[in-house]
PDB file of N, CA and C in Angstrom:
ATOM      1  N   UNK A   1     190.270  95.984 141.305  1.00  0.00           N
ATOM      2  CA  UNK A   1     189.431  94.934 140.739  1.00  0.00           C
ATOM      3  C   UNK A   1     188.292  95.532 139.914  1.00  0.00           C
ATOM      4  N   UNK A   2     187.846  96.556 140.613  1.00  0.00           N
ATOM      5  CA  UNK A   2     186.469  97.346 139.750  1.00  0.00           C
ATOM      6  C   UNK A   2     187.080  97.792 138.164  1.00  0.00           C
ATOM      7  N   UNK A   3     188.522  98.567 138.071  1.00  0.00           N
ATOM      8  CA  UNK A   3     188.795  99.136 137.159  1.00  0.00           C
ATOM      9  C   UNK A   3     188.886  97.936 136.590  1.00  0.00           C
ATOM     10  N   UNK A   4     189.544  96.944 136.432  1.00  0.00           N
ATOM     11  CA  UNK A   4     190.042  95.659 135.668  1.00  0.00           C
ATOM     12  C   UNK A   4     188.183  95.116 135.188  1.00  0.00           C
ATOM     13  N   UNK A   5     187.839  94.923 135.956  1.00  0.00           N
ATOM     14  CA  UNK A   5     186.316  94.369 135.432  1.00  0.00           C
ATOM     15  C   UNK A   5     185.530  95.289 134.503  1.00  0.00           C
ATOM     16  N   UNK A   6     185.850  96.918 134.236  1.00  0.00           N
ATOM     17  CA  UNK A   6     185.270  97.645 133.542  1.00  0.00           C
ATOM     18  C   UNK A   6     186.109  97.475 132.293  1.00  0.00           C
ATOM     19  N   UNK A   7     187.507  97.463 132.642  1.00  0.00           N
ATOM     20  CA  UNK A   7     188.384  97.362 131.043  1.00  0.00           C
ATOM     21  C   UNK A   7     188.257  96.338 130.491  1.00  0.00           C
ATOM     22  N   UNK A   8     187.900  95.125 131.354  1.00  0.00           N
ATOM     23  CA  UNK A   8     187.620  94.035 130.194  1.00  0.00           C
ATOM     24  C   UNK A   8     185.938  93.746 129.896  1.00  0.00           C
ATOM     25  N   UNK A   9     185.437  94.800 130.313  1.00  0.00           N
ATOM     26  CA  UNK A   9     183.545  95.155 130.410  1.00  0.00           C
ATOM     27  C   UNK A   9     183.441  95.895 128.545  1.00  0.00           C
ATOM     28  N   UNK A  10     184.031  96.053 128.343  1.00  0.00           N
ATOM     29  CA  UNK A  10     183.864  96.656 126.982  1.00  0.00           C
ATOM     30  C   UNK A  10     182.877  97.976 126.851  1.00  0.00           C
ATOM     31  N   UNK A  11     183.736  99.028 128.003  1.00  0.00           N
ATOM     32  CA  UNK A  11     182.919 100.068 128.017  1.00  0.00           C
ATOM     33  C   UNK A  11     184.151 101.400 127.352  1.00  0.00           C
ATOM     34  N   UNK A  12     183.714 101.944 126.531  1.00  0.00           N
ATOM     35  CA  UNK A  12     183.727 103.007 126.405  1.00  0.00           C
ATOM     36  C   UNK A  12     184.983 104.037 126.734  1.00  0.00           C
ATOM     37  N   UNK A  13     185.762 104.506 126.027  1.00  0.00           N
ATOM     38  CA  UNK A  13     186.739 105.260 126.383  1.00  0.00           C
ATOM     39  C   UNK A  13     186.682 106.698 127.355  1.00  0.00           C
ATOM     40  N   UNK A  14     185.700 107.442 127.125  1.00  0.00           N
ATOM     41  CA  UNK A  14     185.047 108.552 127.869  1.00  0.00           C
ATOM     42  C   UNK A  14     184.761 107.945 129.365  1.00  0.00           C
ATOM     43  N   UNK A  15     183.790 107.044 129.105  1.00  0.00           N
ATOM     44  CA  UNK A  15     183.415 106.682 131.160  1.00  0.00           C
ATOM     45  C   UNK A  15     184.657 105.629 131.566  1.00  0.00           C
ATOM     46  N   UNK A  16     185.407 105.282 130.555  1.00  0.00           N
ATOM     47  CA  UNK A  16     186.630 104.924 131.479  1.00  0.00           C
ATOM     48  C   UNK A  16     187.667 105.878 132.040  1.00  0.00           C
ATOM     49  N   UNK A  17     187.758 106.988 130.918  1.00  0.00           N
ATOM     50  CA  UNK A  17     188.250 108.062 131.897  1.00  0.00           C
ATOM     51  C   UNK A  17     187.813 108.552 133.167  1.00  0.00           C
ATOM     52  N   UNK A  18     186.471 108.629 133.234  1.00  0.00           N
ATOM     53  CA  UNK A  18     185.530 109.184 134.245  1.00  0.00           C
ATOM     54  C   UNK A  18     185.964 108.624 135.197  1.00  0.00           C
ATOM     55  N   UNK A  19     186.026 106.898 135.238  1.00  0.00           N
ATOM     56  CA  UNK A  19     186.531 106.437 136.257  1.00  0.00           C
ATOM     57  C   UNK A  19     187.992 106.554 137.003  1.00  0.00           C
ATOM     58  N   UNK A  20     189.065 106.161 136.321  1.00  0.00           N
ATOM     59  CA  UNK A  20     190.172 106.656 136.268  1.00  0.00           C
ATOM     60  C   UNK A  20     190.597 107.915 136.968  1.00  0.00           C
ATOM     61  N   UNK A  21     189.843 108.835 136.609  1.00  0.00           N
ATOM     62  CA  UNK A  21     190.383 110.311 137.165  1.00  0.00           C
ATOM     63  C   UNK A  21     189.661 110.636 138.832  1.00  0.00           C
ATOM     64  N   UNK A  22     188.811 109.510 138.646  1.00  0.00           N
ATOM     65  CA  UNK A  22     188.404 109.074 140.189  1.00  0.00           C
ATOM     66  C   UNK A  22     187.277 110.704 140.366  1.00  0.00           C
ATOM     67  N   UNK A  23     186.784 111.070 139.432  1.00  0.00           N
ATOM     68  CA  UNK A  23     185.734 112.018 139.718  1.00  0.00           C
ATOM     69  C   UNK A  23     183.947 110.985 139.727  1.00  0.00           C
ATOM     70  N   UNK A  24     184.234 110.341 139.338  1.00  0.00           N
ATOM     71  CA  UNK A  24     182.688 109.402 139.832  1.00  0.00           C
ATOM     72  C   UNK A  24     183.047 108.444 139.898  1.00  0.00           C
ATOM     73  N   UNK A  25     182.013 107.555 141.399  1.00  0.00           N
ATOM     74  CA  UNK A  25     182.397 106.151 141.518  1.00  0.00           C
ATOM     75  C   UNK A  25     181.205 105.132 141.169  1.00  0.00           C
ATOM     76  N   UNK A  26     181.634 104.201 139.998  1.00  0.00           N
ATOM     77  CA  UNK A  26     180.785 102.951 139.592  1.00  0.00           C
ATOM     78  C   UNK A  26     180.147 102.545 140.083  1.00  0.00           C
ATOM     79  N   UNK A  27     179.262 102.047 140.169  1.00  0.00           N
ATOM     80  CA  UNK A  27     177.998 101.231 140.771  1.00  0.00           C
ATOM     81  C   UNK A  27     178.179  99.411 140.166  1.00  0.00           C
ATOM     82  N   UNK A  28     177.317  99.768 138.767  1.00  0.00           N
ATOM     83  CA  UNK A  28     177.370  98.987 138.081  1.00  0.00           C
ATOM     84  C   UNK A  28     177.543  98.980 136.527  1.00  0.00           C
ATOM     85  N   UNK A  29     178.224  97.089 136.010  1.00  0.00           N
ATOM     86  CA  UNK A  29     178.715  97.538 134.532  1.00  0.00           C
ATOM     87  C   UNK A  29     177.138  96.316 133.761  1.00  0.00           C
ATOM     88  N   UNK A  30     176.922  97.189 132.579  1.00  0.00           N
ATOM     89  CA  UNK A  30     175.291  96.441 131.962  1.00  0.00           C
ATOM     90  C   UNK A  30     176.086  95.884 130.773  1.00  0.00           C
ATOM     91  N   UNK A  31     175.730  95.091 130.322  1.00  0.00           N
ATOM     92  CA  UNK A  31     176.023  94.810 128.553  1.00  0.00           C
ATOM     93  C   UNK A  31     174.735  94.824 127.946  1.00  0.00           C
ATOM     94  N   UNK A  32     173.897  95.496 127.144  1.00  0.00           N
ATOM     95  CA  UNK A  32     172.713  94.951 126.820  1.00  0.00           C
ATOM     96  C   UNK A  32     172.956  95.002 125.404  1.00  0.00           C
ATOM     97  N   UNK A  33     171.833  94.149 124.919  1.00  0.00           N
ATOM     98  CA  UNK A  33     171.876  93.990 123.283  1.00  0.00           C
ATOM     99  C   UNK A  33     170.674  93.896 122.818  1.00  0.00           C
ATOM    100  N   UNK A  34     170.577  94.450 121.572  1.00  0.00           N
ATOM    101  CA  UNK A  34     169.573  94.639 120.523  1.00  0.00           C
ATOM    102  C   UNK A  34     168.216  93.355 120.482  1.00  0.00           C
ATOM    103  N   UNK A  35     167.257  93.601 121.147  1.00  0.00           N
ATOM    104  CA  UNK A  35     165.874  92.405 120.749  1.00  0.00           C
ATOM    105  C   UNK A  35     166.105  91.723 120.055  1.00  0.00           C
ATOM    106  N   UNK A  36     166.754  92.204 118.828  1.00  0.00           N
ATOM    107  CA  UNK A  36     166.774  90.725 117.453  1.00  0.00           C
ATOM    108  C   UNK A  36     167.734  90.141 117.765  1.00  0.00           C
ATOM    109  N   UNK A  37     168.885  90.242 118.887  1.00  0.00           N
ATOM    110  CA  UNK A  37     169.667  88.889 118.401  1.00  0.00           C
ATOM    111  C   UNK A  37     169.759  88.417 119.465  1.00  0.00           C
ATOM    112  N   UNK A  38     168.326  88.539 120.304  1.00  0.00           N
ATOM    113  CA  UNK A  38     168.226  87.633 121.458  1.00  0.00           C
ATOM    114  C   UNK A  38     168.098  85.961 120.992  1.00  0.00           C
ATOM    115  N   UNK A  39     167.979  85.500 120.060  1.00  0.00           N
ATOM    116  CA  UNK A  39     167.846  84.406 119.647  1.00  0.00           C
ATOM    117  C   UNK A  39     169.312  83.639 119.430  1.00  0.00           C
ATOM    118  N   UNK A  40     169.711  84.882 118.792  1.00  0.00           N
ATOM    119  CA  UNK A  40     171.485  84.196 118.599  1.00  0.00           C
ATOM    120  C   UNK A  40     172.034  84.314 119.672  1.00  0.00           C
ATOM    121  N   UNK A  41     171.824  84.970 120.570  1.00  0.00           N
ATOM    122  CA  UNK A  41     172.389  84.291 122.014  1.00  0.00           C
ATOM    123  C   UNK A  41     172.253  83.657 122.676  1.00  0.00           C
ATOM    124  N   UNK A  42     170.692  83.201 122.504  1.00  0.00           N
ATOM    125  CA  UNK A  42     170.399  81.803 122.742  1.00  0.00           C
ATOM    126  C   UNK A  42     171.031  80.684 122.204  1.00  0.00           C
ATOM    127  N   UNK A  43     171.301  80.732 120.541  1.00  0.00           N
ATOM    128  CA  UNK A  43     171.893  79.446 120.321  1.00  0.00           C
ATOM    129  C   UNK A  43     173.248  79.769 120.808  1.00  0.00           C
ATOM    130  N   UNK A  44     174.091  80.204 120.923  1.00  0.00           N
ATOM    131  CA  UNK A  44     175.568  80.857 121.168  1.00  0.00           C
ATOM    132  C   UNK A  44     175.880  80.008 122.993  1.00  0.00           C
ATOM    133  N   UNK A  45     174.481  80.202 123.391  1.00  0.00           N
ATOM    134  CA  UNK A  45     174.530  79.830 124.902  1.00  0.00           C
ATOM    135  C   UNK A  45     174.438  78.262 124.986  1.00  0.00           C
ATOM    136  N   UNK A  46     173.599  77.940 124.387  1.00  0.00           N
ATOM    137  CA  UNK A  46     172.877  76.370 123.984  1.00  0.00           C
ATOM    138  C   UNK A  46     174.389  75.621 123.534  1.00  0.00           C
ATOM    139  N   UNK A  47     174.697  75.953 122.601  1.00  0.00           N
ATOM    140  CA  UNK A  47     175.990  75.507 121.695  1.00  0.00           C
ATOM    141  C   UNK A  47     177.518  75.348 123.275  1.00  0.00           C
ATOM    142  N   UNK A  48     177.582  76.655 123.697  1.00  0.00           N
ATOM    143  CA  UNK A  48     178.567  76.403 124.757  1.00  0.00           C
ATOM    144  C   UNK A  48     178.007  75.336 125.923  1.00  0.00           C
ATOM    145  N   UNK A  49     176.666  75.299 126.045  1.00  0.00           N
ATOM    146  CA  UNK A  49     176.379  74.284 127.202  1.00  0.00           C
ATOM    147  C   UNK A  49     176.332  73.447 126.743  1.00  0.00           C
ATOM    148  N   UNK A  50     176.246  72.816 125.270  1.00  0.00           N
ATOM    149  CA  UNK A  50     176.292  71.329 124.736  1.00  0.00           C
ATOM    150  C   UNK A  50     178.146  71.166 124.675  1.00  0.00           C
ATOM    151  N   UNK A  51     178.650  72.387 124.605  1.00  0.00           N
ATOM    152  CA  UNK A  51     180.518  71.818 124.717  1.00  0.00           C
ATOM    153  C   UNK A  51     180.675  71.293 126.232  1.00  0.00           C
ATOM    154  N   UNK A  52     180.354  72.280 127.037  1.00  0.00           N
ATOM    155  CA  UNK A  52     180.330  71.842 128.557  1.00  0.00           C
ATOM    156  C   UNK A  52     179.414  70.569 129.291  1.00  0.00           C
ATOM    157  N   UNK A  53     178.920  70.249 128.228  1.00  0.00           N
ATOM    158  CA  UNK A  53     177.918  68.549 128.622  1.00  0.00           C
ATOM    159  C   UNK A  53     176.891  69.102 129.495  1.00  0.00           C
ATOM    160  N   UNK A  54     176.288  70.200 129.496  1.00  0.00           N
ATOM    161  CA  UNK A  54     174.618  70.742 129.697  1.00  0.00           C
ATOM    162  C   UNK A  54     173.796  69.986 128.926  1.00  0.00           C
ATOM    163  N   UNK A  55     172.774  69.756 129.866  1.00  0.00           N
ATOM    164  CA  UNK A  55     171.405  69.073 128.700  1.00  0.00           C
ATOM    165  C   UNK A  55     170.870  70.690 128.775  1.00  0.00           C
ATOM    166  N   UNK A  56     170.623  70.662 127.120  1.00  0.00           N
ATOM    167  CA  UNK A  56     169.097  71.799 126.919  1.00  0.00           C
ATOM    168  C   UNK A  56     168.051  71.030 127.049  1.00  0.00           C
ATOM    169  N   UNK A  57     167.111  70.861 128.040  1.00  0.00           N
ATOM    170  CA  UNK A  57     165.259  70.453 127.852  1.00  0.00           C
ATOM    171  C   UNK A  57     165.131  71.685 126.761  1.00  0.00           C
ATOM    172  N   UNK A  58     164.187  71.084 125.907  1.00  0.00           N
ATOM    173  CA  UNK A  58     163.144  72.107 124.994  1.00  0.00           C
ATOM    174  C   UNK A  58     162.834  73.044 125.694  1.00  0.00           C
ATOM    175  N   UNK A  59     162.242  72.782 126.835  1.00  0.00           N
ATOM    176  CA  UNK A  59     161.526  74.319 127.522  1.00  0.00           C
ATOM    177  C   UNK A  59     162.910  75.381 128.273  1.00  0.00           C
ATOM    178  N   UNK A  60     163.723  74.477 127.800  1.00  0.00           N
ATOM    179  CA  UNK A  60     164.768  75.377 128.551  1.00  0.00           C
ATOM    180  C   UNK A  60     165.289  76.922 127.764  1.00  0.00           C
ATOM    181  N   UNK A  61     164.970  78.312 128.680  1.00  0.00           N
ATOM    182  CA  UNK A  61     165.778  79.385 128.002  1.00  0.00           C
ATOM    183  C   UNK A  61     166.917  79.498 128.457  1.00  0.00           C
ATOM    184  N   UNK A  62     168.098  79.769 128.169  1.00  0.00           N
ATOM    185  CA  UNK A  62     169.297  80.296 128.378  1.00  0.00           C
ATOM    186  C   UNK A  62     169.556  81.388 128.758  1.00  0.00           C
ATOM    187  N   UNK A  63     168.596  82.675 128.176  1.00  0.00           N
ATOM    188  CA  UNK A  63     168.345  83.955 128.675  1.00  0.00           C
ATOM    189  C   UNK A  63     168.144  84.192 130.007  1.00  0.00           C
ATOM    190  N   UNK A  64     166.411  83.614 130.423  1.00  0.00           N
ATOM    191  CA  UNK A  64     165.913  84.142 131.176  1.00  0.00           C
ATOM    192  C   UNK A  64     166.000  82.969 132.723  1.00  0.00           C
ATOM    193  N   UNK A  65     167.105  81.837 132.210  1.00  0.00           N
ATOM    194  CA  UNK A  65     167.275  81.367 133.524  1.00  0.00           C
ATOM    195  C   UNK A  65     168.248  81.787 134.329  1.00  0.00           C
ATOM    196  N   UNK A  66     169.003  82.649 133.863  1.00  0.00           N
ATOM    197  CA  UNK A  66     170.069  83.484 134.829  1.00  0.00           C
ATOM    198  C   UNK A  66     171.158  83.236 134.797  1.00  0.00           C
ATOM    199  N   UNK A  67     171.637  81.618 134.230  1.00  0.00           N
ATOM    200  CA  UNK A  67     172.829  80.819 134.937  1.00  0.00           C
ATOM    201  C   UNK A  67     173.899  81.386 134.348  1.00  0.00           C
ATOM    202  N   UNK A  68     174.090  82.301 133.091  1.00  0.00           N
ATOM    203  CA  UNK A  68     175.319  82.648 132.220  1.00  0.00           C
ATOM    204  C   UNK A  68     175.335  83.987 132.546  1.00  0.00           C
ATOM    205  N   UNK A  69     176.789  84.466 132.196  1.00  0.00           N
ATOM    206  CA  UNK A  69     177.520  85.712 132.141  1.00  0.00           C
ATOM    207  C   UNK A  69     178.306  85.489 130.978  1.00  0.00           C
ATOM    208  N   UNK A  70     178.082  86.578 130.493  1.00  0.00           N
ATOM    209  CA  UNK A  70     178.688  86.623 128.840  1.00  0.00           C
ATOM    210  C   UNK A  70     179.762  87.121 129.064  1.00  0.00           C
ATOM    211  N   UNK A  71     180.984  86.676 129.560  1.00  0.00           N
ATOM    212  CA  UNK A  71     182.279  87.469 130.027  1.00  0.00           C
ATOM    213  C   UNK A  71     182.966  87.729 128.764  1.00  0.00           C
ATOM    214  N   UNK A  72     184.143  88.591 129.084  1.00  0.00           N
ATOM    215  CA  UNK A  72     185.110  89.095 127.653  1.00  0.00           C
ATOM    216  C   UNK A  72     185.307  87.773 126.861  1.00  0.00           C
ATOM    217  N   UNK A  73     185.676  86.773 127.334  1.00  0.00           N
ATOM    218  CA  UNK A  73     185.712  85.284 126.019  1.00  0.00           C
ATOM    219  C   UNK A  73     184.148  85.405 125.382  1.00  0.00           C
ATOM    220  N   UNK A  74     182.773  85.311 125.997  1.00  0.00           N
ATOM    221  CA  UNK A  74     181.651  84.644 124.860  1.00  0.00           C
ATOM    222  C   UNK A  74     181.690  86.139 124.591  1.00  0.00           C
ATOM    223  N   UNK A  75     181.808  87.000 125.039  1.00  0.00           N
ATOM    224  CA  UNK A  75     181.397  88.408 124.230  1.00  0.00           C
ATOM    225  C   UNK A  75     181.757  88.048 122.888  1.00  0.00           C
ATOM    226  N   UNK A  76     183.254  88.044 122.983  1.00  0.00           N
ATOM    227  CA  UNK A  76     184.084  87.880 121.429  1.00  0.00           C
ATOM    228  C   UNK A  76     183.219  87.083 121.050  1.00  0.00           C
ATOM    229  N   UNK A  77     183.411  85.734 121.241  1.00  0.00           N
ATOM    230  CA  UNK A  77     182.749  84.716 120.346  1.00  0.00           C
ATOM    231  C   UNK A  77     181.179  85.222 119.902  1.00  0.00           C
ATOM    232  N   UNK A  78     180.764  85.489 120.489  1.00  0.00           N
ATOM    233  CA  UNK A  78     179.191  85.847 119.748  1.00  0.00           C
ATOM    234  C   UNK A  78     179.156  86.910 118.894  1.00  0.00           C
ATOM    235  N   UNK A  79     180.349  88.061 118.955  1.00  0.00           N
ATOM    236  CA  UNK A  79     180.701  88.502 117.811  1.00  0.00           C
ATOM    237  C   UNK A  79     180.962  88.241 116.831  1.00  0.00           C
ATOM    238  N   UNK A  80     182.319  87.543 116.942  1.00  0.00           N
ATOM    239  CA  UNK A  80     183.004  86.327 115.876  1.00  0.00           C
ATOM    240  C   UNK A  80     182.285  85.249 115.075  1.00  0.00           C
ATOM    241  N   UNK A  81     181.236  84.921 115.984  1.00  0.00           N
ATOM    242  CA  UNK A  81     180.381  83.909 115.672  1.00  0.00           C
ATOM    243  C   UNK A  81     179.415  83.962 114.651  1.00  0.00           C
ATOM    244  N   UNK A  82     178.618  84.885 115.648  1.00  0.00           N
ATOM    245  CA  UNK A  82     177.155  86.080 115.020  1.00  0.00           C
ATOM    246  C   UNK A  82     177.167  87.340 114.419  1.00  0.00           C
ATOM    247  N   UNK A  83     178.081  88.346 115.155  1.00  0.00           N
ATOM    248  CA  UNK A  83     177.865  89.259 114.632  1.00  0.00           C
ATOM    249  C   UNK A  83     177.214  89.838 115.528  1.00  0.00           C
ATOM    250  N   UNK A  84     177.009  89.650 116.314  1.00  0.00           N
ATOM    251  CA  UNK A  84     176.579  90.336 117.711  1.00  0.00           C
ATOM    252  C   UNK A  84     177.726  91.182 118.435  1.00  0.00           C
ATOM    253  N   UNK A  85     176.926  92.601 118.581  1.00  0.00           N
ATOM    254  CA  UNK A  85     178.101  93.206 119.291  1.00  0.00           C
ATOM    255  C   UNK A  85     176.924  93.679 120.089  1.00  0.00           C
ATOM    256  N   UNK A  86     177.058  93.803 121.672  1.00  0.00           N
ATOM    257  CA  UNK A  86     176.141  94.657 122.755  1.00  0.00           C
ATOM    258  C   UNK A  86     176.545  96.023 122.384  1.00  0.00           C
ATOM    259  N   UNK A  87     176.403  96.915 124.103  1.00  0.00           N
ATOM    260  CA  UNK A  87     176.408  98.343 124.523  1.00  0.00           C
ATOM    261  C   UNK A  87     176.920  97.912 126.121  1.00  0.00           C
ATOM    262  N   UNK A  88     178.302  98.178 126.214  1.00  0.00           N
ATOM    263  CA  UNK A  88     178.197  98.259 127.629  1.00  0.00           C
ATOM    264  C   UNK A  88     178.626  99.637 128.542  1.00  0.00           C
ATOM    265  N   UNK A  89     177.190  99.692 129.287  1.00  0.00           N
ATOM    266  CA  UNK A  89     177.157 101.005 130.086  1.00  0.00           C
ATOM    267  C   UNK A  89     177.704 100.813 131.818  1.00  0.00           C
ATOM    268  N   UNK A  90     178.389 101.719 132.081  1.00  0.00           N
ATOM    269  CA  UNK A  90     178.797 101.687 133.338  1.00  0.00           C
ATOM    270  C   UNK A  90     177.658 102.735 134.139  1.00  0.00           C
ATOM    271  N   UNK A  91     176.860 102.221 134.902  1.00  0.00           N
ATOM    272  CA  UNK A  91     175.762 103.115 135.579  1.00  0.00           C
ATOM    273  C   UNK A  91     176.750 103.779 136.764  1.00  0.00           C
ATOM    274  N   UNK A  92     176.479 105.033 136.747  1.00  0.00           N
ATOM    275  CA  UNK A  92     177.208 105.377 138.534  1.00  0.00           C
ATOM    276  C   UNK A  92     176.375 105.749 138.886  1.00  0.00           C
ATOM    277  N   UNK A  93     176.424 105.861 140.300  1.00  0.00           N
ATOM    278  CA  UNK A  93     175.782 106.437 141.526  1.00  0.00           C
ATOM    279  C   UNK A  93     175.133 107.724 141.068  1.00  0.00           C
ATOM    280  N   UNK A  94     173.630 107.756 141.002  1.00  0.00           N
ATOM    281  CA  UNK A  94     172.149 108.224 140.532  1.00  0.00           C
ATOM    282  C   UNK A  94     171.673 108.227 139.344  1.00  0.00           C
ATOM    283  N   UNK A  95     172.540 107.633 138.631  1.00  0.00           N
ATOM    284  CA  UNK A  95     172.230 107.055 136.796  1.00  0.00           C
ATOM    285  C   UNK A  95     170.782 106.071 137.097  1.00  0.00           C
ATOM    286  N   UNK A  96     170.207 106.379 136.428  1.00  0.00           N
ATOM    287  CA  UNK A  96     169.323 105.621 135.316  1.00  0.00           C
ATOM    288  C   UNK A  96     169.543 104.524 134.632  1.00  0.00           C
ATOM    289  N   UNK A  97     169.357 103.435 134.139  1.00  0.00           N
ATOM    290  CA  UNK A  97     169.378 102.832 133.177  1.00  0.00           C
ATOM    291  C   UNK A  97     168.039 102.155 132.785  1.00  0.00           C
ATOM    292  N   UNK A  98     167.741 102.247 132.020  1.00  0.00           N
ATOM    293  CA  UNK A  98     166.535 102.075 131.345  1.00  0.00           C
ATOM    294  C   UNK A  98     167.176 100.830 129.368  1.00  0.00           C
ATOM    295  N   UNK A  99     166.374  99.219 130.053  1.00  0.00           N
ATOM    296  CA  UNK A  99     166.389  98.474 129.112  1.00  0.00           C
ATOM    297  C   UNK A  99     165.125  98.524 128.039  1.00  0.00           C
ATOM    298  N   UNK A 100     165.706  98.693 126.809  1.00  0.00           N
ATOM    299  CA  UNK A 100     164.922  98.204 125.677  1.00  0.00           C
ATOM    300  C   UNK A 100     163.830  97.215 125.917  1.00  0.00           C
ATOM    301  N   UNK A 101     162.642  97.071 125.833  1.00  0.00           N
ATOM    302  CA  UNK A 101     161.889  95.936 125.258  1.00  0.00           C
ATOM    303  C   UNK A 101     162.104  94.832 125.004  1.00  0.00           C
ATOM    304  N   UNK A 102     162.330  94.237 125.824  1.00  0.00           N
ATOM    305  CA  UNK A 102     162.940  92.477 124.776  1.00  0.00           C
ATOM    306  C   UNK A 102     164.412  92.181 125.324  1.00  0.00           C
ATOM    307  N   UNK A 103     164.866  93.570 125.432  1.00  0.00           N
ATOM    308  CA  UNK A 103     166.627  93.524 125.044  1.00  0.00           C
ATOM    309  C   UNK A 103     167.452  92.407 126.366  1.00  0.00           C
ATOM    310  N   UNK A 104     168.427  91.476 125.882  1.00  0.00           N
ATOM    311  CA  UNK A 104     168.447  90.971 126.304  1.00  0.00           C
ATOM    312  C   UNK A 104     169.703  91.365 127.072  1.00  0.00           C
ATOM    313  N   UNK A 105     170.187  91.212 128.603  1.00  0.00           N
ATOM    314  CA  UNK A 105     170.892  91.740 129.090  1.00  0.00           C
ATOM    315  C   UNK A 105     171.502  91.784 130.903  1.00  0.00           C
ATOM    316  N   UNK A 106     172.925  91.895 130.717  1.00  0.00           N
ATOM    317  CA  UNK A 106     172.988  91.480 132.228  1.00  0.00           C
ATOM    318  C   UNK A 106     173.966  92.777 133.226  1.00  0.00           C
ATOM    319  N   UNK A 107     174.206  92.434 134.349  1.00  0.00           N
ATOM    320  CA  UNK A 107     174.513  93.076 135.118  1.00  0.00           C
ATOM    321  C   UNK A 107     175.532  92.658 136.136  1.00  0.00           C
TER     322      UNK A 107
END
């Protein structure tokens, strides 16, 4: 299940080997993306919760209320859409990860 959730995680050919050859074990998979197109993922998010019959309130963020996961379907689409492409890092066991400023991003 871990390997299947990293191949469709849009990580990286190198740390998918890593995993694979079973010399380090995963922790966790990040997608993060660039400060500026935290906005277009807002509308990208807004737009799918008005297909799914979500009310947006005005004060409502999409970001920072937690409720979405940008799985392999909205990934594409916010590509397709926007032009948004993330970074997704697979942290293992004593990695670091350290987010950008702003950057908007999940786990």
């Amino acid at each position: 299940e871990v390997l299947k959730t990293i191949d469709e995680g849009d990580a990286d050919d190198v740390t998918k080997q890593r995993i694979h050859e079973g010399r380090e074990k995963p922790g966790a998979l990040w997608h993060i993306y660039a400060a500026k197109d935290a906005e277009k993922i807002r509308e990208l998010l807004r737009k799918v919760g008005e297909e799914q019959g979500q009310e947006n309130p005005p004060d409502h963020d999409p970001i920072h209320d937690q409720s979405w996961y940008l799985d392999q379907t909205l990934r594409k689409r916010l590509y397709d859409e926007y032009g948004v492409q993330g970074w997704a890092i697979v942290q293992f066991l004593g990695d670091a990860v350290f987010i950008p400023a702003g950057a908007p991003h999940q786990v």
